[in-house]
Protein backbone atom coordinates (compact mmCIF):
# COMPACT_ATOMS: atom_id res chain seq x y z
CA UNK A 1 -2.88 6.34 7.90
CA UNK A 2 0.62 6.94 8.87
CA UNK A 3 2.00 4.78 5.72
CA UNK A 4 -0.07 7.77 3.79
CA UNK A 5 1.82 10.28 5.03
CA UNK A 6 4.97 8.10 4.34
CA UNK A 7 4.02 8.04 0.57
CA UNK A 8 3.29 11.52 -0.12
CA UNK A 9 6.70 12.57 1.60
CA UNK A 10 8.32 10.18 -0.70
CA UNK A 11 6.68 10.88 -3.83
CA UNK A 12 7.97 14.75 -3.12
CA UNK A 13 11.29 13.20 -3.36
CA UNK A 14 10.57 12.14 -7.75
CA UNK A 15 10.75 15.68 -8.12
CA UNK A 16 13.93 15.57 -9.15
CA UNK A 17 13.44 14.12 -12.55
CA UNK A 18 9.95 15.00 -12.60
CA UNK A 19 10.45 16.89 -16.34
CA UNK A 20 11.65 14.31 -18.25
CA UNK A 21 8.79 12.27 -16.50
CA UNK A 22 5.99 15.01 -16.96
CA UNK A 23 7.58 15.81 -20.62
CA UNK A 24 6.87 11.86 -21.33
CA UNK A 25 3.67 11.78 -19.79
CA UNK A 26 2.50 14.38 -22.09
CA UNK A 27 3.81 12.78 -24.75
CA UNK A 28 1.72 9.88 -24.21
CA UNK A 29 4.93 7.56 -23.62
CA UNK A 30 4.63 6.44 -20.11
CA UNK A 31 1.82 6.09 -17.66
CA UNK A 32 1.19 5.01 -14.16
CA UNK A 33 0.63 1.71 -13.45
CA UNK A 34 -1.59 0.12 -10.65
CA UNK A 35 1.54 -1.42 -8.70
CA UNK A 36 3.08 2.50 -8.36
CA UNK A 37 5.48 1.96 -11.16
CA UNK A 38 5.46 3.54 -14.59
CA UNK A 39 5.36 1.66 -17.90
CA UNK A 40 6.01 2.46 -21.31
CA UNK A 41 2.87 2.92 -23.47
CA UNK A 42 5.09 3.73 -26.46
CA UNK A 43 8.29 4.51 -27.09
CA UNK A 44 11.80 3.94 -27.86
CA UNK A 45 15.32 3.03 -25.54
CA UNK A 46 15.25 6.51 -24.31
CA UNK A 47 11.69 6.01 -22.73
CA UNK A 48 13.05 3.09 -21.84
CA UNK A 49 16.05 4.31 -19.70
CA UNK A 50 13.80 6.92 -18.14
CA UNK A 51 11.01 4.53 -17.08
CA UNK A 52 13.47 2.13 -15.43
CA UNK A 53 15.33 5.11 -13.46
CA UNK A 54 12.35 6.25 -12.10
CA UNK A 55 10.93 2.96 -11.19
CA UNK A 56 14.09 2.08 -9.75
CA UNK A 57 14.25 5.21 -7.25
CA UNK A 58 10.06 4.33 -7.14
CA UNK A 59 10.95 0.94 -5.84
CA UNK A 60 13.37 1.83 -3.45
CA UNK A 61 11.02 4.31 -1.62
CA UNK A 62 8.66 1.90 -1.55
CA UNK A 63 10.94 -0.34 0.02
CA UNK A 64 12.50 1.88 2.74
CA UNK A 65 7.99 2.60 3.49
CA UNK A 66 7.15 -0.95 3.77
CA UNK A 67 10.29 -1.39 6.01
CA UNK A 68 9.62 1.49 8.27
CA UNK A 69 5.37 0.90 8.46
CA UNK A 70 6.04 -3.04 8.63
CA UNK A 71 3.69 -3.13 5.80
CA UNK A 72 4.77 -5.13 2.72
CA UNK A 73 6.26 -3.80 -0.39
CA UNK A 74 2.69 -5.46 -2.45
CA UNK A 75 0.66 -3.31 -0.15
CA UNK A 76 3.02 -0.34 -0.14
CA UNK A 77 3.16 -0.50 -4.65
CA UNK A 78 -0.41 -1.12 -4.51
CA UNK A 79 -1.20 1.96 -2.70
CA UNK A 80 1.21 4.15 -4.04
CA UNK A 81 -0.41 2.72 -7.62
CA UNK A 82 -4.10 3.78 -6.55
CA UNK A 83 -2.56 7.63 -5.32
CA UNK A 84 -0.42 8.00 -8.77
CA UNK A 85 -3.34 7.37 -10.67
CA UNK A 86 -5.59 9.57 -8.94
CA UNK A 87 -3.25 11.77 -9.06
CA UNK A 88 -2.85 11.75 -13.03
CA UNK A 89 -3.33 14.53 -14.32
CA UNK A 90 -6.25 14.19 -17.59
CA UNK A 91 -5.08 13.30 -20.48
CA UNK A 92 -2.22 11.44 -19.63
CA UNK A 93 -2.16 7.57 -19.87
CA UNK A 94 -2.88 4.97 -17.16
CA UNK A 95 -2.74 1.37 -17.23
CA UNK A 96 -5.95 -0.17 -16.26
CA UNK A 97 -6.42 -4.05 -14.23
CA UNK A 98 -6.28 -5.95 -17.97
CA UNK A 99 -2.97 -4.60 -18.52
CA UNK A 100 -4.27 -1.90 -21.72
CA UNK A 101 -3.85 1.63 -21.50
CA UNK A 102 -6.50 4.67 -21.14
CA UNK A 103 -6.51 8.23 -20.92
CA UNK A 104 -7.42 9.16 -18.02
């Protein structure tokens, strides 16, 4: 339960660029992604860029969880992935287990 806490703390942390990701989301360009990264659903290098910053900052939380909770990172994505897309807001894309994409 602890490694809950850990994510929700860390997922305060995103934010920080959270326009540029909420202005994409509406857009239909990126979703969430099972493994608690976001992907492009379409878009262009800009989309890009943004989706790779914020999976990079994603990834690095998740890294500093799994270190503290001794849990690994698989678990730690995996669970961060099944919060973000509970989380998503309707309307906005996620990815589902087949690898398409779905409005939630």
């Amino acid at each position: 339960m602890r490694w809950l806490a850990v994510i929700l703390v860390a997922s305060l942390s995103w934010s920080v660029w959270a326009l540029d990701l909420q202005q994409a989301k509406q857009q239909g360009l990126i979703g969430e992604q099972l493994n608690g990264l976001v992907g492009v659903v379409r878009g262009s290098g800009e989309v890009n860029v943004i989706a790779n910053d914020i999976n990079r900052k994603r990834l690095e939380n998740y890294q500093e969880i799994a270190r503290r909770t001794g849990t690994s990172l698989t678990v730690v994505q995996s669970r961060a992935g099944q919060l973000n897309i509970e989380r998503t807001a309707g309307g906005h894309y996620i990815q589902l287990a087949d690898g398409s994409w779905r409005r939630k």
